[in-house]
PDB file of N, CA and C in Angstrom:
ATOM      1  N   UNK A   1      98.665 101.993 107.143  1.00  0.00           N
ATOM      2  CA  UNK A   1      98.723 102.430 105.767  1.00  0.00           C
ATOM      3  C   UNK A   1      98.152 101.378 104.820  1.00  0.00           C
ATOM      4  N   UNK A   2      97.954 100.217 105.318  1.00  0.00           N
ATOM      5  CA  UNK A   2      98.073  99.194 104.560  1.00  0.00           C
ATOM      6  C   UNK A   2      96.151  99.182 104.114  1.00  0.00           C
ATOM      7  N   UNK A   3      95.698  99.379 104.852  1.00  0.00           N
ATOM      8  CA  UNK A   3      94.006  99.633 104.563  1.00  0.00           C
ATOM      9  C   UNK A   3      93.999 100.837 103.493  1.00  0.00           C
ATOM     10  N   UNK A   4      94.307 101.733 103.867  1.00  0.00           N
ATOM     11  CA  UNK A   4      94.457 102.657 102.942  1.00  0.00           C
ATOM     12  C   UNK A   4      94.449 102.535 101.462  1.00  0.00           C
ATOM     13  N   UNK A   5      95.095 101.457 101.708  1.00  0.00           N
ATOM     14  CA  UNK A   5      95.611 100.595  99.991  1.00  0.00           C
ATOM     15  C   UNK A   5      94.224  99.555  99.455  1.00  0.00           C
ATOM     16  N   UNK A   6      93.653  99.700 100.364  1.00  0.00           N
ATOM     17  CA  UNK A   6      92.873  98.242  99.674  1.00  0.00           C
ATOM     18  C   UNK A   6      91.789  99.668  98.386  1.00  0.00           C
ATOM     19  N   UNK A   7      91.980 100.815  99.181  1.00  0.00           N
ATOM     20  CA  UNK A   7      91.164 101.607  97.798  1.00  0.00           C
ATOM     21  C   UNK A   7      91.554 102.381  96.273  1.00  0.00           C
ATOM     22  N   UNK A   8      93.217 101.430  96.934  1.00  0.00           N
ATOM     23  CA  UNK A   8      93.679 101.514  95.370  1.00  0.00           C
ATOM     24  C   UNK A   8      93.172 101.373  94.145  1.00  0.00           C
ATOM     25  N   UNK A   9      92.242  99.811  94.054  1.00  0.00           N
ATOM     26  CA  UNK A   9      92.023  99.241  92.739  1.00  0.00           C
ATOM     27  C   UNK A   9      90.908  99.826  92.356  1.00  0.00           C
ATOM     28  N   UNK A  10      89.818 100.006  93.225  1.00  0.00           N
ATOM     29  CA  UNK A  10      88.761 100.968  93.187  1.00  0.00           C
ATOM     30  C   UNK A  10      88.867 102.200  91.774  1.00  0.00           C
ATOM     31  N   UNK A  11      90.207 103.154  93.004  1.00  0.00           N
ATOM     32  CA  UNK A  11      90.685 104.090  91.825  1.00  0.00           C
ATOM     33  C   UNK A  11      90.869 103.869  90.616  1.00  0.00           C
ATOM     34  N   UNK A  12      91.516 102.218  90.856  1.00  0.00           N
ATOM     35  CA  UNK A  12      92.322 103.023  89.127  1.00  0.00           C
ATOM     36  C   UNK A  12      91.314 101.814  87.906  1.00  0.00           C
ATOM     37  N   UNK A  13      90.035 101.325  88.712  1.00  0.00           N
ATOM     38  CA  UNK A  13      88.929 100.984  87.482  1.00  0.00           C
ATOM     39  C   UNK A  13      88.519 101.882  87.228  1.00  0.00           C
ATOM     40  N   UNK A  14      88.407 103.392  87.908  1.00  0.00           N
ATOM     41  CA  UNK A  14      88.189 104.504  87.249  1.00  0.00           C
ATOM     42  C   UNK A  14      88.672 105.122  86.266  1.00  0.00           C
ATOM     43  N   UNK A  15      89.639 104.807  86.433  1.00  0.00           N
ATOM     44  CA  UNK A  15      90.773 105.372  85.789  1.00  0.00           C
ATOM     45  C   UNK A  15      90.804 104.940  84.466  1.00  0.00           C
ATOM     46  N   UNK A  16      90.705 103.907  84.123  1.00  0.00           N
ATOM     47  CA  UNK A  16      90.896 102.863  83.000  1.00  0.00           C
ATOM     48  C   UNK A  16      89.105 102.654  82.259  1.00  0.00           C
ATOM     49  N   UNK A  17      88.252 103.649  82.315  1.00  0.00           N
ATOM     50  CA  UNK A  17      86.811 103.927  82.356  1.00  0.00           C
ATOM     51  C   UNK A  17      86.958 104.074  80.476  1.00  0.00           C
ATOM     52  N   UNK A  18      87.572 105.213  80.275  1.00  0.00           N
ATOM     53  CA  UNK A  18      87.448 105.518  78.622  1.00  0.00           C
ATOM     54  C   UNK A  18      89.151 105.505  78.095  1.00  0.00           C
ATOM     55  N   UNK A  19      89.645 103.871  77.915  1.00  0.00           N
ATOM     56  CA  UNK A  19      91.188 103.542  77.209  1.00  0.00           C
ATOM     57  C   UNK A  19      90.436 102.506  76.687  1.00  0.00           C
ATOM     58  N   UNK A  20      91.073 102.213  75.774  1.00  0.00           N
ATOM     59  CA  UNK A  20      91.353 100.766  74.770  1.00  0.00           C
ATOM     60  C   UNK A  20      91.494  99.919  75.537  1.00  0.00           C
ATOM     61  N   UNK A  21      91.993  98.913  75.080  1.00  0.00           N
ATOM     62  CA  UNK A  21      92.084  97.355  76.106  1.00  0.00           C
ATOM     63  C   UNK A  21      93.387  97.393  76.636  1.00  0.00           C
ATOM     64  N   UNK A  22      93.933  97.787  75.605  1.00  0.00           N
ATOM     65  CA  UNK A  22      95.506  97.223  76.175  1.00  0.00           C
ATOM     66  C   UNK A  22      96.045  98.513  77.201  1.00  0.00           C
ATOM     67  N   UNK A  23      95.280  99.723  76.844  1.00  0.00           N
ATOM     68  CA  UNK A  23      95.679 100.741  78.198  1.00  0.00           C
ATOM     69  C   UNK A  23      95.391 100.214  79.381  1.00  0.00           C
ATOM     70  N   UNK A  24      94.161  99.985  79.221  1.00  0.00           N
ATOM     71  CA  UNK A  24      93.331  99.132  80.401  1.00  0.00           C
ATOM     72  C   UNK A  24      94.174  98.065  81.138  1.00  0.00           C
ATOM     73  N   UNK A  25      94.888  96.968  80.317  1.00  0.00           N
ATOM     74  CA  UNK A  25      95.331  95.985  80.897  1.00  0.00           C
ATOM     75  C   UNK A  25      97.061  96.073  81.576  1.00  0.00           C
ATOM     76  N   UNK A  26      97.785  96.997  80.583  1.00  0.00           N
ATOM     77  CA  UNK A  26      99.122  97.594  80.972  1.00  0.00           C
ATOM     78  C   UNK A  26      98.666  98.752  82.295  1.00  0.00           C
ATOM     79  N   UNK A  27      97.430  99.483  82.153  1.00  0.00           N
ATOM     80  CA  UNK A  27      97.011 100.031  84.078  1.00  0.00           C
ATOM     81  C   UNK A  27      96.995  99.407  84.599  1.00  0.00           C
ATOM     82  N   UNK A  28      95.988  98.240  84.377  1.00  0.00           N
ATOM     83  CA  UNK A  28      95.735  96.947  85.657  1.00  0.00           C
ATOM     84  C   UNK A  28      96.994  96.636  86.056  1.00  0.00           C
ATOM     85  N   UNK A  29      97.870  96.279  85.372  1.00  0.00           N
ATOM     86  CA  UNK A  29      99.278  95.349  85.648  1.00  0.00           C
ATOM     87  C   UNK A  29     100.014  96.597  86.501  1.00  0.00           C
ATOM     88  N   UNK A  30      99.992  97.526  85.579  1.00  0.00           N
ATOM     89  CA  UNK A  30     101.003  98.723  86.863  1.00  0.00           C
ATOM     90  C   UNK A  30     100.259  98.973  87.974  1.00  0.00           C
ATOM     91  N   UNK A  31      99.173  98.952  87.915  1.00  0.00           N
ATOM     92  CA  UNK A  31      98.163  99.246  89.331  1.00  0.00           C
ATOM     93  C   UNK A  31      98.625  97.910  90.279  1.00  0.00           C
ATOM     94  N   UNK A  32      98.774  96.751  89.737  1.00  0.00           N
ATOM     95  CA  UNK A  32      98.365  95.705  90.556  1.00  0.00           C
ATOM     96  C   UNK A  32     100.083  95.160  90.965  1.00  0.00           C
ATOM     97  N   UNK A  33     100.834  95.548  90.453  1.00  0.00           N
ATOM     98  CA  UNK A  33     102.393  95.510  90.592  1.00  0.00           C
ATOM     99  C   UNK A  33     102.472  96.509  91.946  1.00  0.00           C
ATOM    100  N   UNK A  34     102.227  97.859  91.653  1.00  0.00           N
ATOM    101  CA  UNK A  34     102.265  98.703  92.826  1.00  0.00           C
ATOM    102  C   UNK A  34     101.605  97.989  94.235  1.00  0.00           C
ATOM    103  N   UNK A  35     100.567  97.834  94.260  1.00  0.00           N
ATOM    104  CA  UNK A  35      99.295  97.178  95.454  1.00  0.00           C
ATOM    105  C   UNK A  35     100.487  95.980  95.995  1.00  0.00           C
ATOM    106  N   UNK A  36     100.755  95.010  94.682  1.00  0.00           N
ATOM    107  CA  UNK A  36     101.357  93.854  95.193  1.00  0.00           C
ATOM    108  C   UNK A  36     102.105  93.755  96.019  1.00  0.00           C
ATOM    109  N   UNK A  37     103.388  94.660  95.643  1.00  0.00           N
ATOM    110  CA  UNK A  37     104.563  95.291  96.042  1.00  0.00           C
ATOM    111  C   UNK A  37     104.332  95.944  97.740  1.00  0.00           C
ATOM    112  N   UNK A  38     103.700  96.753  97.904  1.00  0.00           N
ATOM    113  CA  UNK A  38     103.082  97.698  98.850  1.00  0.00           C
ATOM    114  C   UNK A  38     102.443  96.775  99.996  1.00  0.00           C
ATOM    115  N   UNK A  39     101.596  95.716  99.953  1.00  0.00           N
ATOM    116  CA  UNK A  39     101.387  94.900 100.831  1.00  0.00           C
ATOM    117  C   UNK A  39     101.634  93.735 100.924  1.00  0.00           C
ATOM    118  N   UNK A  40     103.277  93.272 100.130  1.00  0.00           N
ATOM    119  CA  UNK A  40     104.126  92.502 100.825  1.00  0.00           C
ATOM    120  C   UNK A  40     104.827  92.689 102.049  1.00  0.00           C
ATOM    121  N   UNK A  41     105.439  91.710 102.427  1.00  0.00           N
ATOM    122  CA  UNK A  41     106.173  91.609 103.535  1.00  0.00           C
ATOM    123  C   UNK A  41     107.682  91.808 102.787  1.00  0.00           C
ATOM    124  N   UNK A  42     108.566  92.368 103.685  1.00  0.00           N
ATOM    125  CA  UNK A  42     110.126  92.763 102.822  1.00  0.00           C
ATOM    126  C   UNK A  42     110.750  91.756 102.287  1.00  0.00           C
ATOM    127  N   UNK A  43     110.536  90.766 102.748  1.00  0.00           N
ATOM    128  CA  UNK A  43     111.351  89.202 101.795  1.00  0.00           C
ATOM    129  C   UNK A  43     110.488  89.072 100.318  1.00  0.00           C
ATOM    130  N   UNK A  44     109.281  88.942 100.325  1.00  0.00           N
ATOM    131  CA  UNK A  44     108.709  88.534  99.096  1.00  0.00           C
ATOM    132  C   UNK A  44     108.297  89.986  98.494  1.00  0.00           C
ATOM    133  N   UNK A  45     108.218  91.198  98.452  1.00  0.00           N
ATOM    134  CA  UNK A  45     107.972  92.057  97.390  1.00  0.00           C
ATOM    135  C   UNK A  45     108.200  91.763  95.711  1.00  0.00           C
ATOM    136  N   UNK A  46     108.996  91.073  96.000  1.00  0.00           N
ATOM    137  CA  UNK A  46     108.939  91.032  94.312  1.00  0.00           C
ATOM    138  C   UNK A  46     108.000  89.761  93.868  1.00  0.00           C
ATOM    139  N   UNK A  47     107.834  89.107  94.698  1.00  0.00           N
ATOM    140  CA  UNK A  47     107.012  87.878  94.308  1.00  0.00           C
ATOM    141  C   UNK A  47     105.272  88.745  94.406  1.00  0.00           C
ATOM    142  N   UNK A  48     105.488  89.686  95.537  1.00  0.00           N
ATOM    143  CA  UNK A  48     103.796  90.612  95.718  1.00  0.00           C
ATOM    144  C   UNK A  48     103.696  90.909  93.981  1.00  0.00           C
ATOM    145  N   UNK A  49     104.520  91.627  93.783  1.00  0.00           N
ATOM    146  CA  UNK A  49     104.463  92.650  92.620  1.00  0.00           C
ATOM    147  C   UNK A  49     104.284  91.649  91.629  1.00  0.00           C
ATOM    148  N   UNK A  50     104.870  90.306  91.362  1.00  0.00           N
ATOM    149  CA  UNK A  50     104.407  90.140  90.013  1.00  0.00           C
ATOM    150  C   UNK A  50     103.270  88.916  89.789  1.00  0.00           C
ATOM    151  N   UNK A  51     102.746  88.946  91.148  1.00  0.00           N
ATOM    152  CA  UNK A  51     101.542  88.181  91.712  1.00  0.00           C
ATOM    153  C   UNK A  51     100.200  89.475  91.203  1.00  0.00           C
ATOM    154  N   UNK A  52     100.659  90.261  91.671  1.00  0.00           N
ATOM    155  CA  UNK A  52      99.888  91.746  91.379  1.00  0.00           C
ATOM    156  C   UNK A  52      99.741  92.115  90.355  1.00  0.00           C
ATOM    157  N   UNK A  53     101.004  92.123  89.201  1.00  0.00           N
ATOM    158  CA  UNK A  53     101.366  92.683  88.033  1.00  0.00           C
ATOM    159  C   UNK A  53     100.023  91.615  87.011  1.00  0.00           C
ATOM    160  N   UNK A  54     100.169  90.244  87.540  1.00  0.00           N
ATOM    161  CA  UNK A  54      99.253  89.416  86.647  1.00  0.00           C
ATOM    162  C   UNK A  54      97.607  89.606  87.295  1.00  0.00           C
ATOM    163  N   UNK A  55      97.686  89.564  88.173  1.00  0.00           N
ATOM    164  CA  UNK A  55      96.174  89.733  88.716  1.00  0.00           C
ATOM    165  C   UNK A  55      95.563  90.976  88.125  1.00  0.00           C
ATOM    166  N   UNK A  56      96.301  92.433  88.435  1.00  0.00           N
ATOM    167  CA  UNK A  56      95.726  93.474  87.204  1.00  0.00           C
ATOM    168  C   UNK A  56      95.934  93.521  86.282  1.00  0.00           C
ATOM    169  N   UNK A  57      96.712  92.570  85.611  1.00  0.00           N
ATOM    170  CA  UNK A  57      96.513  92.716  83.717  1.00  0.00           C
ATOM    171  C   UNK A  57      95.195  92.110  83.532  1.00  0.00           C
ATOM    172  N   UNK A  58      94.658  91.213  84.212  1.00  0.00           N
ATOM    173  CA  UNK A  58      93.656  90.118  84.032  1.00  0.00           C
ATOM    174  C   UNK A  58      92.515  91.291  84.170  1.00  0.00           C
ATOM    175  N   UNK A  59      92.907  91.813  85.295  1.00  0.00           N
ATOM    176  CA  UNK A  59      91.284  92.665  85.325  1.00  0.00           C
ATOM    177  C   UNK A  59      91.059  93.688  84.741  1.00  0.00           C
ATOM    178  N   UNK A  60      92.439  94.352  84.046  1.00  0.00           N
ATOM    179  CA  UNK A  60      92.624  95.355  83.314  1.00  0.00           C
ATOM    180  C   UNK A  60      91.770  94.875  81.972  1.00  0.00           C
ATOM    181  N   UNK A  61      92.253  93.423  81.542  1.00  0.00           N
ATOM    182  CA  UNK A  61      91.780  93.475  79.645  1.00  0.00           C
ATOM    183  C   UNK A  61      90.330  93.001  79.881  1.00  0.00           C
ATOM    184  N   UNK A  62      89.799  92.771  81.051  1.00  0.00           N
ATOM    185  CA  UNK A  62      88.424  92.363  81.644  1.00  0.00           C
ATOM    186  C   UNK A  62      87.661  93.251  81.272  1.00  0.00           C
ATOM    187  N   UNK A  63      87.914  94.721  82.148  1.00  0.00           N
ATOM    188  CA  UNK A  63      87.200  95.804  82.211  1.00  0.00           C
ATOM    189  C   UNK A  63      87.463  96.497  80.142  1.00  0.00           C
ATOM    190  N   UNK A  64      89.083  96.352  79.564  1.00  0.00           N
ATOM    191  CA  UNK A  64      89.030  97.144  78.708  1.00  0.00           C
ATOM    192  C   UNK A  64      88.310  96.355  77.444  1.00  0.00           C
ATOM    193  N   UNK A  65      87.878  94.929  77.862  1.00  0.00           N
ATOM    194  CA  UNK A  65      87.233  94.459  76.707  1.00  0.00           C
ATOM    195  C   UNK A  65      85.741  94.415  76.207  1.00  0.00           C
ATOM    196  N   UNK A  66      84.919  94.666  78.135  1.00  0.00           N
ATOM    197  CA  UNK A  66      84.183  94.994  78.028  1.00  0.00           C
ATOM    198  C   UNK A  66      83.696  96.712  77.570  1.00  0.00           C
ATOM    199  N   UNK A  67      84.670  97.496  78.103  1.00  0.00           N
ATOM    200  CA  UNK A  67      84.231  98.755  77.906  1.00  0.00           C
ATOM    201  C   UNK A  67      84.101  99.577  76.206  1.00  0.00           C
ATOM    202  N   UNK A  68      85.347  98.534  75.414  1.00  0.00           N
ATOM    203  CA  UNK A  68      85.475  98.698  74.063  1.00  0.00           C
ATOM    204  C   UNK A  68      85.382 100.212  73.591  1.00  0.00           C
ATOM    205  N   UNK A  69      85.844 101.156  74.501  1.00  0.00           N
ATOM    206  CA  UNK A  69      86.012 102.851  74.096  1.00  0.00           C
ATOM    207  C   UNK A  69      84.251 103.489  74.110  1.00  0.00           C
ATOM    208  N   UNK A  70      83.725 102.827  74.945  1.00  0.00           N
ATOM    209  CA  UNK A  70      82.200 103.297  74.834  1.00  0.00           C
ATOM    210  C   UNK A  70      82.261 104.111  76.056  1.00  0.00           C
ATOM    211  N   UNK A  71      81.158 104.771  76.336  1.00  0.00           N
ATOM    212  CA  UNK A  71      80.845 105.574  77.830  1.00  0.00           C
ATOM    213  C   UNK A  71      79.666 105.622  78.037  1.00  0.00           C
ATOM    214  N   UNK A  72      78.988 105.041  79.312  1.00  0.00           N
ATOM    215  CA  UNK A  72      77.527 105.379  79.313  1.00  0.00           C
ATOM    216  C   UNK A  72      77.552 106.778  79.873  1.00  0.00           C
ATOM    217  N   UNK A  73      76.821 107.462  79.236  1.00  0.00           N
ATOM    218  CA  UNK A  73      76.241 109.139  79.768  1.00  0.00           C
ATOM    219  C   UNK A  73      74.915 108.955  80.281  1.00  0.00           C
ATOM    220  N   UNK A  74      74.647 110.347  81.183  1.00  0.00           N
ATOM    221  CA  UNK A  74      73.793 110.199  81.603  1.00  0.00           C
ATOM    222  C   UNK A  74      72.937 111.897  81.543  1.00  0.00           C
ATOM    223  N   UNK A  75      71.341 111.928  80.776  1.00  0.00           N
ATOM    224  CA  UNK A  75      71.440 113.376  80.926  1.00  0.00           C
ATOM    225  C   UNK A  75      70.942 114.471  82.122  1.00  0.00           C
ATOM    226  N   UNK A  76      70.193 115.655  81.767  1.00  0.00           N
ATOM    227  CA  UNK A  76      69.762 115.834  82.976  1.00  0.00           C
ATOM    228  C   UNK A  76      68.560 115.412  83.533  1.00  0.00           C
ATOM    229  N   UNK A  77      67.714 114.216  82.735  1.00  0.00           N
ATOM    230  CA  UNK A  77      66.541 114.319  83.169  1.00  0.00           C
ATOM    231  C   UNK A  77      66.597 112.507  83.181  1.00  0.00           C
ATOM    232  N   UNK A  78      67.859 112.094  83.555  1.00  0.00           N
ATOM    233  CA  UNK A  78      68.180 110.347  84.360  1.00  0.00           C
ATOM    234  C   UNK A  78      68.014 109.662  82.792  1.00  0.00           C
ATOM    235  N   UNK A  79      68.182 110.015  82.081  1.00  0.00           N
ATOM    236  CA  UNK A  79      68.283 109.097  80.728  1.00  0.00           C
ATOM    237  C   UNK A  79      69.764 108.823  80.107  1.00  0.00           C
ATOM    238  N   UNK A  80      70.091 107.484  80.094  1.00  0.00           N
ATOM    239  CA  UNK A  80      71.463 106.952  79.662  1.00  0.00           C
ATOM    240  C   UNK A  80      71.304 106.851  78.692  1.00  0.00           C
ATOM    241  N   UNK A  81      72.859 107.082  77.813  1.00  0.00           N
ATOM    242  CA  UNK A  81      72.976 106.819  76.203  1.00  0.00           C
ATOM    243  C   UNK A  81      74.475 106.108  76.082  1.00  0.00           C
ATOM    244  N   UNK A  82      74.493 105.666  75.374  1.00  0.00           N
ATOM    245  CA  UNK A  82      75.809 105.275  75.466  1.00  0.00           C
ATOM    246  C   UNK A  82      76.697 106.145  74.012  1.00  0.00           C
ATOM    247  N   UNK A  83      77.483 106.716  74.058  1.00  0.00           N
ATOM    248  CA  UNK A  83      78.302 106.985  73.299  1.00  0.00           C
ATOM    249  C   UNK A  83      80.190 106.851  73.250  1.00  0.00           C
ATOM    250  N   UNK A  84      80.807 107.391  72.222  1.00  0.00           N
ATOM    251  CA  UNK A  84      82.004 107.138  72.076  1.00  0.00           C
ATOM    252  C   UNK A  84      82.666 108.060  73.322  1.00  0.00           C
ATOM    253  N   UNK A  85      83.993 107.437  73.912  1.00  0.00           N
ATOM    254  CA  UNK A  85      84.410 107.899  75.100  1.00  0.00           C
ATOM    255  C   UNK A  85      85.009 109.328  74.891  1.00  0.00           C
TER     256      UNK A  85
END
């Protein structure tokens, strides 16, 4: 099960594609709390989770500072624009 998990974070930079920063970074942290948690060993889970909890806030306000509520589109003839999310 534990591979399974490594395509957690994958998901949820998707996820966190068109939010503000701080959605972005409160996902990262719950995304990365869950992961943490999930591929600890039963003595340290809570040390996974808030090893996790900080590692996805970090990548959460990463992605939501760069993304700043923008979206690149794309139309039907391969031309990107960027507009509001």
């Amino acid at each position: 099960m534990k591979p399974a998990l490594a395509a957690l974070p994958i998901l949820a930079l998707g996820l966190t594609a068109c939010e503000t920063a701080e959605q972005s970074t409160l996902a990262g942290a719950a995304t990365g709390a869950a992961i943490g948690a999930a591929i600890s060993s039963d003595d340290d889970r809570t040390q996974g989770a808030v090893l996790g909890a900080a590692a996805g806030a970090a990548a959460g306000a990463i992605i939501g500072r760069t993304n700043d509520g923008q979206c690149v589109y794309r139309d039907a003839y391969g031309r990107e624009y960027i507009a509001a999310c």
